[in-house]
Protein backbone atom coordinates (compact mmCIF):
# COMPACT_ATOMS: atom_id res chain seq x y z
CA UNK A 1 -3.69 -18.14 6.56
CA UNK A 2 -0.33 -18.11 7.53
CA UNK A 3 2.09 -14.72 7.71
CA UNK A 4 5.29 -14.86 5.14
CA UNK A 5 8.20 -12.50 5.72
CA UNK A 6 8.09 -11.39 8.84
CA UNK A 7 9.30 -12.39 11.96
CA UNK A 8 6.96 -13.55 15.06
CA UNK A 9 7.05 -12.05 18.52
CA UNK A 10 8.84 -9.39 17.78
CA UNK A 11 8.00 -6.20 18.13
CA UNK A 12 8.56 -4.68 14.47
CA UNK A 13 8.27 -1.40 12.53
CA UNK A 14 6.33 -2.04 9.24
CA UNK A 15 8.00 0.75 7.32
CA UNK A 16 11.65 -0.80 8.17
CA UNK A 17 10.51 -4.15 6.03
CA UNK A 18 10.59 -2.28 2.57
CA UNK A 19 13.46 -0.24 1.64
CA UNK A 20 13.33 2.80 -0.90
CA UNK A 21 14.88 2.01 -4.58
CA UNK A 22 15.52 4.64 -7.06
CA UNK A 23 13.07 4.63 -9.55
CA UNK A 24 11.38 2.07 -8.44
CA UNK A 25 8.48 0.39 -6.14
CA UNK A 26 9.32 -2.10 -3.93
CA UNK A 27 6.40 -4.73 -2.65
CA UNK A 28 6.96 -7.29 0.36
CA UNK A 29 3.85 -9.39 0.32
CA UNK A 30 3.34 -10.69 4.36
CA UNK A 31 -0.27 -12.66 3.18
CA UNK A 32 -1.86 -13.70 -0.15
CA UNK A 33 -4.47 -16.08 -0.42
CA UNK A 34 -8.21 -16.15 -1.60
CA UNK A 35 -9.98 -14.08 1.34
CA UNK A 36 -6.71 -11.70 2.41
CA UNK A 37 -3.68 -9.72 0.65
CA UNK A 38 -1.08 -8.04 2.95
CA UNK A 39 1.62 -6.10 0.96
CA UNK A 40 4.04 -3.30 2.25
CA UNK A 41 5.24 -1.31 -0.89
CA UNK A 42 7.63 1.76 -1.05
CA UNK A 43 7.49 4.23 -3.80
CA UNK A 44 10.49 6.01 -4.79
CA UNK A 45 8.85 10.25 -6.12
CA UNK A 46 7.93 10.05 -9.60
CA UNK A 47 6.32 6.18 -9.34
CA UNK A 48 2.54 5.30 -9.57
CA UNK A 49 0.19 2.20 -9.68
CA UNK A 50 -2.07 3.44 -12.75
CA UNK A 51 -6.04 3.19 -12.52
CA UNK A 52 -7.34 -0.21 -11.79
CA UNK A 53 -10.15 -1.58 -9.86
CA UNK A 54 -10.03 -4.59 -6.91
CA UNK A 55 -12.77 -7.50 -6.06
CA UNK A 56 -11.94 -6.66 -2.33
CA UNK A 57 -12.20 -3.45 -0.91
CA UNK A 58 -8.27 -2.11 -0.03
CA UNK A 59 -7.33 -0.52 2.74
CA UNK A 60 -3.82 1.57 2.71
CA UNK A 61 -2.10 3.11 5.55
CA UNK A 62 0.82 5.32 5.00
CA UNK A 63 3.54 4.74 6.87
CA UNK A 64 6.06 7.03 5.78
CA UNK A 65 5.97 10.14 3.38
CA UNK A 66 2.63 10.84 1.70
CA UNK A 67 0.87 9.29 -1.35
CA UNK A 68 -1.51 11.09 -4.19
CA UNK A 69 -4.23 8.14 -4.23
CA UNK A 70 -7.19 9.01 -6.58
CA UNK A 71 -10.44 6.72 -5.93
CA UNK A 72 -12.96 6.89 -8.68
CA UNK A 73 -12.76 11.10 -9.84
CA UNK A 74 -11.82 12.17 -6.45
CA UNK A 75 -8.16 13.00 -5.39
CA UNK A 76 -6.80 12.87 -2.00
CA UNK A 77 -3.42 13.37 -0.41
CA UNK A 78 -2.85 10.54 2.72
CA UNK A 79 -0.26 11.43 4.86
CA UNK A 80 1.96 9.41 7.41
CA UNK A 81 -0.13 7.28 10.24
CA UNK A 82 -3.54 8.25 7.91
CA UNK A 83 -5.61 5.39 6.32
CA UNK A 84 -8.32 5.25 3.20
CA UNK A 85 -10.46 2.55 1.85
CA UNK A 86 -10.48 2.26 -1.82
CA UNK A 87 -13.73 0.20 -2.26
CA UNK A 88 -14.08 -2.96 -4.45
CA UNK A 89 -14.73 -2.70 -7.76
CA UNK A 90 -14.21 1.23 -8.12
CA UNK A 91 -11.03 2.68 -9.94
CA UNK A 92 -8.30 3.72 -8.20
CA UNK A 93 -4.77 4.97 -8.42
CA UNK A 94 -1.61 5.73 -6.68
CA UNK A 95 0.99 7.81 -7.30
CA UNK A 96 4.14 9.00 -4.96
CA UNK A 97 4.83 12.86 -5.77
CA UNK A 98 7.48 12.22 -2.59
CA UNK A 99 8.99 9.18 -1.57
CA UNK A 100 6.12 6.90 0.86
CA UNK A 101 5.96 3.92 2.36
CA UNK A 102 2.34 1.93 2.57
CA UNK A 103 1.00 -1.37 3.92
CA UNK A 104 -1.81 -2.18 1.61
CA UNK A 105 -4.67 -4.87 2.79
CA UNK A 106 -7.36 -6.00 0.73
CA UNK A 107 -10.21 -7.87 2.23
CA UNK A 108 -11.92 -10.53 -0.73
């Protein structure tokens, strides 16, 4: 597994790799391969990932702004430097009612 994207020894802030667009959500992937996905996304207000289910459970910490996400029937507003699991195989959704900024990890 090998990191993409991002430089090495360096000290970095996440949320500076992934720049707002209007109307639009923006996705830097650092790792992808069969046991590991590393992505840092920002949502410009008004976008949303619609309801869909993983084979690894996700983990998302906000790094900027604040995210709706919605795991199975259950809401919940994450807010900058907070973390949730969505677990595998249970719907879940995201949706940016302000501007945020996430790294999202799944584990397979």
């Amino acid at each position: 597994m090998t990191l993409k994207n991002i430089e090495k020894s360096r000290q970095i802030n996440l949320a500076d790799l992934v720049s707002y667009n209007d109307g639009q959500i923006i996705s830097r992937t650092l790792v992808q391969n069969q046991h590991l996905s590393m992505t840092l996304f920002a949502f410009d207000t008004g976008e949303e990932i619609s309801s869909h289910s993983s084979g690894g459970d996700a983990m998302v910490t906000i790094l900027d702004g604040s995210a709706l996400i919605t795991i199975g029937d259950k809401q919940h507003t994450v807010t900058q430097g907070q973390t949730i699991v969505m677990p595998a195989e249970v719907p879940h959704a995201l949706k940016a009612q302000e501007r945020f900024k996430m790294q999202l990890t799944v584990v397979f």
